[in-house]
C-alpha atoms as a PDB file:
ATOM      1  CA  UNK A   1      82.952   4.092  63.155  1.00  0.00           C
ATOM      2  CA  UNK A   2      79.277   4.055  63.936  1.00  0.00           C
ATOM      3  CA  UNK A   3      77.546   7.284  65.038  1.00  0.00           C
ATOM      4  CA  UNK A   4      74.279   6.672  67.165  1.00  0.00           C
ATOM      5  CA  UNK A   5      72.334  10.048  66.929  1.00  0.00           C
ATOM      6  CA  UNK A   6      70.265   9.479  70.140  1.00  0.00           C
ATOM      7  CA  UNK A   7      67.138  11.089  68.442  1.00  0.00           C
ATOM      8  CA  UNK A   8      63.543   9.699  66.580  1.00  0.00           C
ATOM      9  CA  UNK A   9      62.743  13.166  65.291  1.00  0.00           C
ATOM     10  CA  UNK A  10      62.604  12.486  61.458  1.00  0.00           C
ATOM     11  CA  UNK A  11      63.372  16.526  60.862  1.00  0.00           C
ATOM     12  CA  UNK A  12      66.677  16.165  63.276  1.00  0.00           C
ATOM     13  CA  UNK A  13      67.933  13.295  61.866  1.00  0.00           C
ATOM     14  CA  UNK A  14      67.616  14.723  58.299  1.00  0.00           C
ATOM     15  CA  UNK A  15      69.348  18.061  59.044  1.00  0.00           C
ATOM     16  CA  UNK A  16      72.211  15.260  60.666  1.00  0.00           C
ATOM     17  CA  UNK A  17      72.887  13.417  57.350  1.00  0.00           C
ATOM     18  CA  UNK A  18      73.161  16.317  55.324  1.00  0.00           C
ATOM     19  CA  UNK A  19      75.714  17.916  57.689  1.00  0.00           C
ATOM     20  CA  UNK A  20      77.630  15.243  59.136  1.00  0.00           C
ATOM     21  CA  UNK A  21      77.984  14.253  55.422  1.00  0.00           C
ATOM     22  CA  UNK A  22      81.723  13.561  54.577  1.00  0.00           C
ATOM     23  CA  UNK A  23      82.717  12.442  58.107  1.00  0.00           C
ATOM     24  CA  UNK A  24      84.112   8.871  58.311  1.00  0.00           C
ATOM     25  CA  UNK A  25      81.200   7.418  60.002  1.00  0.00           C
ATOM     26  CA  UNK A  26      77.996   6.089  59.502  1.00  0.00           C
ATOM     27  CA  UNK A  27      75.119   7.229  61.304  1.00  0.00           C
ATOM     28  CA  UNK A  28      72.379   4.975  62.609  1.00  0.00           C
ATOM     29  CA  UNK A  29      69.491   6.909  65.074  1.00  0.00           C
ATOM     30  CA  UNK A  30      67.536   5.550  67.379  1.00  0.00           C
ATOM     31  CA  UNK A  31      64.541   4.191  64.868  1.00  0.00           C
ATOM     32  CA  UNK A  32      67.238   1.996  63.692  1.00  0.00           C
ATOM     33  CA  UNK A  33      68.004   0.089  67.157  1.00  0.00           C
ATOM     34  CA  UNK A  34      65.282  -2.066  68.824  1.00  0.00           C
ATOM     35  CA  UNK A  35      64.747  -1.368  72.960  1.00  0.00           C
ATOM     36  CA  UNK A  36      66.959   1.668  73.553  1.00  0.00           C
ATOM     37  CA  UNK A  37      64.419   3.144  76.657  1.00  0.00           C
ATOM     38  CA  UNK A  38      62.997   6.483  76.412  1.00  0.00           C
ATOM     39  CA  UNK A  39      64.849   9.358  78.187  1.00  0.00           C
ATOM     40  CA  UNK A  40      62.974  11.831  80.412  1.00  0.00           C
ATOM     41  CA  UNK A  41      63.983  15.278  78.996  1.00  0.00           C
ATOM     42  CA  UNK A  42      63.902  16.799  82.793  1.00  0.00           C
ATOM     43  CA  UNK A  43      66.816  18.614  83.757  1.00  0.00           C
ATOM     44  CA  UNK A  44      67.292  22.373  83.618  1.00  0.00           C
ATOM     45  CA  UNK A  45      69.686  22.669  81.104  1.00  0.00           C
ATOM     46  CA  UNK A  46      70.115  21.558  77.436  1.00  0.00           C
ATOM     47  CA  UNK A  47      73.351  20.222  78.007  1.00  0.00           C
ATOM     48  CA  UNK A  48      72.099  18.358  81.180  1.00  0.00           C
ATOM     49  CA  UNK A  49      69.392  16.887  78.374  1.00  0.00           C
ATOM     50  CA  UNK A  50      71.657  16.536  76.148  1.00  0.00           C
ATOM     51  CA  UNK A  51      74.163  14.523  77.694  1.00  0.00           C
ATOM     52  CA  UNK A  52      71.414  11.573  79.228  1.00  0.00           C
ATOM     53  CA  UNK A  53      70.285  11.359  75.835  1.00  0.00           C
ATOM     54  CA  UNK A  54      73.980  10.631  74.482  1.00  0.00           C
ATOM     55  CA  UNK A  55      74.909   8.454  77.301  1.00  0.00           C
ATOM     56  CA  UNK A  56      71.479   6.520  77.449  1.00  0.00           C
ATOM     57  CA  UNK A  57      72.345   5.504  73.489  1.00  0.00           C
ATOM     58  CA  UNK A  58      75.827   4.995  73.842  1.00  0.00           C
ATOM     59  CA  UNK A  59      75.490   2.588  76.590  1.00  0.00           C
ATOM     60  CA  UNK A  60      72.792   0.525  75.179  1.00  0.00           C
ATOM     61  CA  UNK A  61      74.393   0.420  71.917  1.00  0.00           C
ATOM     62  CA  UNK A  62      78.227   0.564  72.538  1.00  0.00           C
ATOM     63  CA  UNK A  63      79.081   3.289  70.069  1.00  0.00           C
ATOM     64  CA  UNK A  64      79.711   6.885  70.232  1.00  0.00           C
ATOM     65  CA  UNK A  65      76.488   8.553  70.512  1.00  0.00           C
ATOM     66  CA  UNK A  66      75.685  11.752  69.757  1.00  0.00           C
ATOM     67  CA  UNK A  67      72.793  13.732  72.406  1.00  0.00           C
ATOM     68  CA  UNK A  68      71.205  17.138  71.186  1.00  0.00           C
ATOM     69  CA  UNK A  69      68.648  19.338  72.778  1.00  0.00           C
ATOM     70  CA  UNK A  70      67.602  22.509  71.534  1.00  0.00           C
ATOM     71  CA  UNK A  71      65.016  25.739  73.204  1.00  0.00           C
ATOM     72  CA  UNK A  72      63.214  28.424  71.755  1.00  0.00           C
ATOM     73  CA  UNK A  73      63.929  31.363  74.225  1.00  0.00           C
ATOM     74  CA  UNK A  74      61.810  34.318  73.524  1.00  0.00           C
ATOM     75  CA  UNK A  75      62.233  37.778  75.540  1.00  0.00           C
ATOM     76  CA  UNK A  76      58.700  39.173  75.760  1.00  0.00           C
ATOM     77  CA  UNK A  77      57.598  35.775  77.389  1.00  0.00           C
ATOM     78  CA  UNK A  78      60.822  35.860  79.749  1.00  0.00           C
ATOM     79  CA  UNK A  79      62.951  33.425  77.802  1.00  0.00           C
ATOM     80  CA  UNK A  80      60.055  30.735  77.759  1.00  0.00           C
ATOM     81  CA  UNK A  81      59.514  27.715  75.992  1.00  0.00           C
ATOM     82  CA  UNK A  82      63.218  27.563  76.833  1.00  0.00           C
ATOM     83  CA  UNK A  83      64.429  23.572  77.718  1.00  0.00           C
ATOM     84  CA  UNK A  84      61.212  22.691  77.539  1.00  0.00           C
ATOM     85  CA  UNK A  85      60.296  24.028  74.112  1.00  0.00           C
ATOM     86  CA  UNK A  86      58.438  21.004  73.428  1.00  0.00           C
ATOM     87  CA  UNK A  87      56.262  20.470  76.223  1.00  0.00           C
ATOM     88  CA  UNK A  88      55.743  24.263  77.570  1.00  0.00           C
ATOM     89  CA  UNK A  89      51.891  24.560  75.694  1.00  0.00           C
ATOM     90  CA  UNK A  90      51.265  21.171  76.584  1.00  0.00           C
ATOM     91  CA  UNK A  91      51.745  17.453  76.398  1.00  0.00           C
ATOM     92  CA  UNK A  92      51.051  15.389  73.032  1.00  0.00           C
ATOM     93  CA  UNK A  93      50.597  18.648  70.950  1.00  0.00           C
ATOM     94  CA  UNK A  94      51.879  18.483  67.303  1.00  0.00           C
ATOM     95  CA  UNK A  95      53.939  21.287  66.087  1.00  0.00           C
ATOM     96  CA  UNK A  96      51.264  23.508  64.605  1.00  0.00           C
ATOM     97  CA  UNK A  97      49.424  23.262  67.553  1.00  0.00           C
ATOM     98  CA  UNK A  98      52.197  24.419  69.506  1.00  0.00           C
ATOM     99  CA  UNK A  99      53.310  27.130  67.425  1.00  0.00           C
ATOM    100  CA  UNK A 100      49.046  28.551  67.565  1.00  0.00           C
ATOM    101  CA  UNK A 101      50.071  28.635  71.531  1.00  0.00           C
ATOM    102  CA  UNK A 102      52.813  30.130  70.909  1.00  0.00           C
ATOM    103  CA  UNK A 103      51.848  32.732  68.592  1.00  0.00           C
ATOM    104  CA  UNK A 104      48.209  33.508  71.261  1.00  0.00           C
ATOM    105  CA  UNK A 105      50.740  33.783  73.965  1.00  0.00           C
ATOM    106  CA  UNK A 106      52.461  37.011  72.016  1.00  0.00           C
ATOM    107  CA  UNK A 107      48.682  38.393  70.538  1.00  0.00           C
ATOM    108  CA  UNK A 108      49.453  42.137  70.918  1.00  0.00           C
ATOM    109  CA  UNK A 109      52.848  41.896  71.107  1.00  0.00           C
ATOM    110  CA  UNK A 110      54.768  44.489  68.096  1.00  0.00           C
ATOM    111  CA  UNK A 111      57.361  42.983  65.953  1.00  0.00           C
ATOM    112  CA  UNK A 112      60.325  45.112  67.511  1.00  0.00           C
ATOM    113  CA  UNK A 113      59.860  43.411  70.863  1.00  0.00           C
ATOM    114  CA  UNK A 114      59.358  39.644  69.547  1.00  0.00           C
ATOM    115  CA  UNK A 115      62.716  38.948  69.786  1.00  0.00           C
ATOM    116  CA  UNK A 116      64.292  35.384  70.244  1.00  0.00           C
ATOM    117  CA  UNK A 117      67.031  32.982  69.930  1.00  0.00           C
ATOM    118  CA  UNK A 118      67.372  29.415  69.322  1.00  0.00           C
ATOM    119  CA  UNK A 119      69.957  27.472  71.780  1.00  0.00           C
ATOM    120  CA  UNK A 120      71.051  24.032  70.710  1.00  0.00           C
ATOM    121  CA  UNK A 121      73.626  21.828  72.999  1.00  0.00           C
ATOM    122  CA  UNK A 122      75.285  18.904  71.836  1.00  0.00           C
ATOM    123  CA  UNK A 123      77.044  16.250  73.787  1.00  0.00           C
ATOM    124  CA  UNK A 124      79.510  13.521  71.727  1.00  0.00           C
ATOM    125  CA  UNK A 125      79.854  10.341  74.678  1.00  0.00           C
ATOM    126  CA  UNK A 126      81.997   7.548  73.534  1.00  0.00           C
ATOM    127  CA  UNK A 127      82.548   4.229  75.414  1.00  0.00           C
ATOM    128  CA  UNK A 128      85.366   4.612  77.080  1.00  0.00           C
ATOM    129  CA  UNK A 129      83.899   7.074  79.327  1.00  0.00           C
ATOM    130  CA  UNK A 130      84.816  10.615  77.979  1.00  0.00           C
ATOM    131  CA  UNK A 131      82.360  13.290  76.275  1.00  0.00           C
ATOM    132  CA  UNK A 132      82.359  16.624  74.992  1.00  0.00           C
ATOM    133  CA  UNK A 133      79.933  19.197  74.610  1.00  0.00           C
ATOM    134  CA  UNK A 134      79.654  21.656  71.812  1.00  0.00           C
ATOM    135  CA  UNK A 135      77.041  24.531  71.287  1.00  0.00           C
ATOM    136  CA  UNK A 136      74.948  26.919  68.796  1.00  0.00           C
ATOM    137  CA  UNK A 137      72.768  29.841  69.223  1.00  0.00           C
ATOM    138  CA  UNK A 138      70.765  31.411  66.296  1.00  0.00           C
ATOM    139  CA  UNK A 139      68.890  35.003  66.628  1.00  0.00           C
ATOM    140  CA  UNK A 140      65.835  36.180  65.423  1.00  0.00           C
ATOM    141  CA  UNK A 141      62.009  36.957  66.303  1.00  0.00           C
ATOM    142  CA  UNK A 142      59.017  35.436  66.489  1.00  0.00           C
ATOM    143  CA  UNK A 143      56.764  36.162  63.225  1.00  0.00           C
ATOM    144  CA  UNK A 144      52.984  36.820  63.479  1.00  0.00           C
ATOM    145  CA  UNK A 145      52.286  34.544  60.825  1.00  0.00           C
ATOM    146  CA  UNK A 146      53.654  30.913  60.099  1.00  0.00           C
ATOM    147  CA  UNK A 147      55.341  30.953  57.211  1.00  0.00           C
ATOM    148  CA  UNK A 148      56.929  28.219  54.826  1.00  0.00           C
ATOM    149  CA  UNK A 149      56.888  24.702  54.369  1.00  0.00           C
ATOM    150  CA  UNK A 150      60.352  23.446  55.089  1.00  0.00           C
ATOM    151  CA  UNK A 151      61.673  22.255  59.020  1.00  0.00           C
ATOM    152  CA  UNK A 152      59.467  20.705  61.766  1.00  0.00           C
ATOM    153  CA  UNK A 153      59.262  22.734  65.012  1.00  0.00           C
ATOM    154  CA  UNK A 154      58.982  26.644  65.472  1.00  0.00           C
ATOM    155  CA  UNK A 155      61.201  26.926  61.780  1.00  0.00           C
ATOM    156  CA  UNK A 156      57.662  28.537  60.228  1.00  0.00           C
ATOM    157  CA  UNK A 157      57.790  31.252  62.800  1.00  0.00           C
ATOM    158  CA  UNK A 158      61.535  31.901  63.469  1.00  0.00           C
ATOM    159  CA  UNK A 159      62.203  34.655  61.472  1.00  0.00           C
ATOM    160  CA  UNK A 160      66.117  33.905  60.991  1.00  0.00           C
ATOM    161  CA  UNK A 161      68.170  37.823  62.106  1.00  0.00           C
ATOM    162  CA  UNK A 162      69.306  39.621  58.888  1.00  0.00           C
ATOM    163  CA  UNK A 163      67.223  37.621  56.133  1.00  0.00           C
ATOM    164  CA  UNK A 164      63.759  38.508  56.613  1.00  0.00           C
ATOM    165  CA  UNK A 165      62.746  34.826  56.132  1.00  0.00           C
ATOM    166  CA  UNK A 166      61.687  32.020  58.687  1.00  0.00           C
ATOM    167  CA  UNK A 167      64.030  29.230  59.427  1.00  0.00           C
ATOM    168  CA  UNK A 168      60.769  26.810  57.420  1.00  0.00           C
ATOM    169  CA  UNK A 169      60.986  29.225  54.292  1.00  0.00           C
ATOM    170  CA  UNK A 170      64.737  29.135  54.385  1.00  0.00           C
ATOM    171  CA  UNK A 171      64.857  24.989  53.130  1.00  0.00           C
ATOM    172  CA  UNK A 172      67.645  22.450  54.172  1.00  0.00           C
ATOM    173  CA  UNK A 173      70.948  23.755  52.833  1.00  0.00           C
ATOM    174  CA  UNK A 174      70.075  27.791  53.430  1.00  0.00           C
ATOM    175  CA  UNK A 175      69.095  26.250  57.269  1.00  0.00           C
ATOM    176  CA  UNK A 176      72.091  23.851  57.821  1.00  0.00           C
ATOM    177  CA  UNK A 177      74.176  27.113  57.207  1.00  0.00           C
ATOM    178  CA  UNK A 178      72.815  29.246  59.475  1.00  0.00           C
ATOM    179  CA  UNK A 179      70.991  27.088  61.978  1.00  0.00           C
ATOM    180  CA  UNK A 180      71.536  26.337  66.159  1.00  0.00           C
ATOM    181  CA  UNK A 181      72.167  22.835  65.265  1.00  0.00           C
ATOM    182  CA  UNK A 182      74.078  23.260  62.479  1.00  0.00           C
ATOM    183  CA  UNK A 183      77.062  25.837  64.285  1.00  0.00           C
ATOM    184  CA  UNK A 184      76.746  23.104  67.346  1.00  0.00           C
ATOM    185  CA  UNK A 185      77.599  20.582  64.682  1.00  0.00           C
ATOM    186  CA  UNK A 186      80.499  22.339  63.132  1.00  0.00           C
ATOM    187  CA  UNK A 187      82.173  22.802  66.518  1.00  0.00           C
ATOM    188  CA  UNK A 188      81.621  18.824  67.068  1.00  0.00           C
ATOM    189  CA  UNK A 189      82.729  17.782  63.842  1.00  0.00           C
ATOM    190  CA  UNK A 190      86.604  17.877  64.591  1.00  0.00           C
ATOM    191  CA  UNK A 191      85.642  15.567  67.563  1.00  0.00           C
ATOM    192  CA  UNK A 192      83.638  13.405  65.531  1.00  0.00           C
ATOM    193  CA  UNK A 193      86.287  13.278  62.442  1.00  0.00           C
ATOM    194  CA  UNK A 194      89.139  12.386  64.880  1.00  0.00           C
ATOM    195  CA  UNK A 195      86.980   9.439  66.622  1.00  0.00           C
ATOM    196  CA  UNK A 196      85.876   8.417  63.533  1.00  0.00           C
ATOM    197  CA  UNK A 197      89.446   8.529  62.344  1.00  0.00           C
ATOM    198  CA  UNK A 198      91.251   6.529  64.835  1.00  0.00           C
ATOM    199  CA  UNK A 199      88.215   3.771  65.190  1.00  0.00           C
ATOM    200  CA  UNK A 200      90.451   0.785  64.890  1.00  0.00           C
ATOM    201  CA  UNK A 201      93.747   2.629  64.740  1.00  0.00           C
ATOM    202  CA  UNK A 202      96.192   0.552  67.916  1.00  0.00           C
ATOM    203  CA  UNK A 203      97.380   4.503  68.641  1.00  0.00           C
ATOM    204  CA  UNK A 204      94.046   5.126  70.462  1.00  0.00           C
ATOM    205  CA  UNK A 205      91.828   7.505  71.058  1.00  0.00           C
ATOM    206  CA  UNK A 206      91.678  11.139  70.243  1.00  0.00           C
ATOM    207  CA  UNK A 207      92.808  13.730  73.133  1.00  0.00           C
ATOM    208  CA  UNK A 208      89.899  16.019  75.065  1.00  0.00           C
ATOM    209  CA  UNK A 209      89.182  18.755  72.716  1.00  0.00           C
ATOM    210  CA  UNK A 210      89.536  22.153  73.982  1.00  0.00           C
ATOM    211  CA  UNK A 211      87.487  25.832  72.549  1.00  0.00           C
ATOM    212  CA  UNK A 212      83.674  24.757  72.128  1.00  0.00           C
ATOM    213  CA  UNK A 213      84.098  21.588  72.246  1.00  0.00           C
ATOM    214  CA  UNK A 214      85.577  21.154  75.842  1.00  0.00           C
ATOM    215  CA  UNK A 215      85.424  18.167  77.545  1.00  0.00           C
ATOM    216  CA  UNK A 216      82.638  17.988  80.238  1.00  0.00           C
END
């Protein structure tokens, strides 16, 4: 079965391979398929974002498609960047220039109340019509410094709850263990192994899967 992971983020669909590694699929993303049209990230929710970004690639493409969206929600600036943790400082800013916004916006602020949380929502849409949606949360703070080399994003300033180290300091396998995206990803890899199972088989399609991953 092929796996379109609606995403062009490099970072994304790195952290993908290494944990949807194993699964009886093989992944393509979106800098592998010519003309899939850009989605507007708009709605208020990540699954909302989530799920246009999933459909908009399965549709154009035919395959299952997995959609992610993911927000930085941090308490002393009332849960902002939130869903639009890309595009809250600005348009067309690169990550470092974002997290130097990020990090002015919280000058003054002490470490005990620089709390946060990363929220990721997935959303698995297959062709015949059905999808399900799976989630991850991650909690931590906001450091004054960036630190590490490792991830793309806010990793160098998400100071991951209980290690004392960012998510960027962390590096890939430490991350995928711990991560948003990575617990949203272990909730949607039954899903994903039983679609990828039955691709082909005359029995059909897998039935709606229930906990995290309910059908939506």
């Amino acid at each position: 079965m092929t796996l379109v992971l609606a995403t062009r983020n490099p970072g994304k669909v790195r952290e993908f391979t290494h944990l949807l590694a194993g699964l009886p699929v093989r992944l393509q993303c979106l800098a592998d398929v010519e003309g899939v049209p850009p989605v507007a990230e708009e709605a208020f929710s990540l699954e909302e974002n989530a799920a246009a970004k999933a459909w908009a690639a399965c549709r154009f493409t035919g395959s299952v498609a997995l959609g992610e969206d993911s927000g930085l929600e941090v308490d002393a600036l009332g849960g902002a960047p939130g869903t639009r943790a890309a595009r809250h400082f600005g348009e067309g800013l690169n990550d470092a220039q974002r997290i130097a916004r990020l990090l002015a916006a919280l000058r003054g602020v002490p470490a005990q109340e620089r709390s946060a949380r990363f929220r990721c929502a997935m959303v698995v849409a297959e062709p015949g019509g059905r999808q399900w949606v799976v989630s991850g949360e991650l909690r931590g703070a906001i450091a004054e410094r960036p630190r590490g080399t490792d991830g793309f994003g806010y990793d160098p300033v998400f100071l991951v709850e209980g290690t004392g180290r960012t998510l960027a300091e962390l590096g890939l396998p430490a991350k995928n263990a711990v991560s948003h995206r990575a617990r949203a990803v272990r909730a949607a890899i039954p899903i994903l192994d039983r679609l990828g199972g039955v691709a082909g088989d005359p029995r059909g399609a897998p039935g709606e899967s229930s906990g995290r991953g309910a059908a939506w």
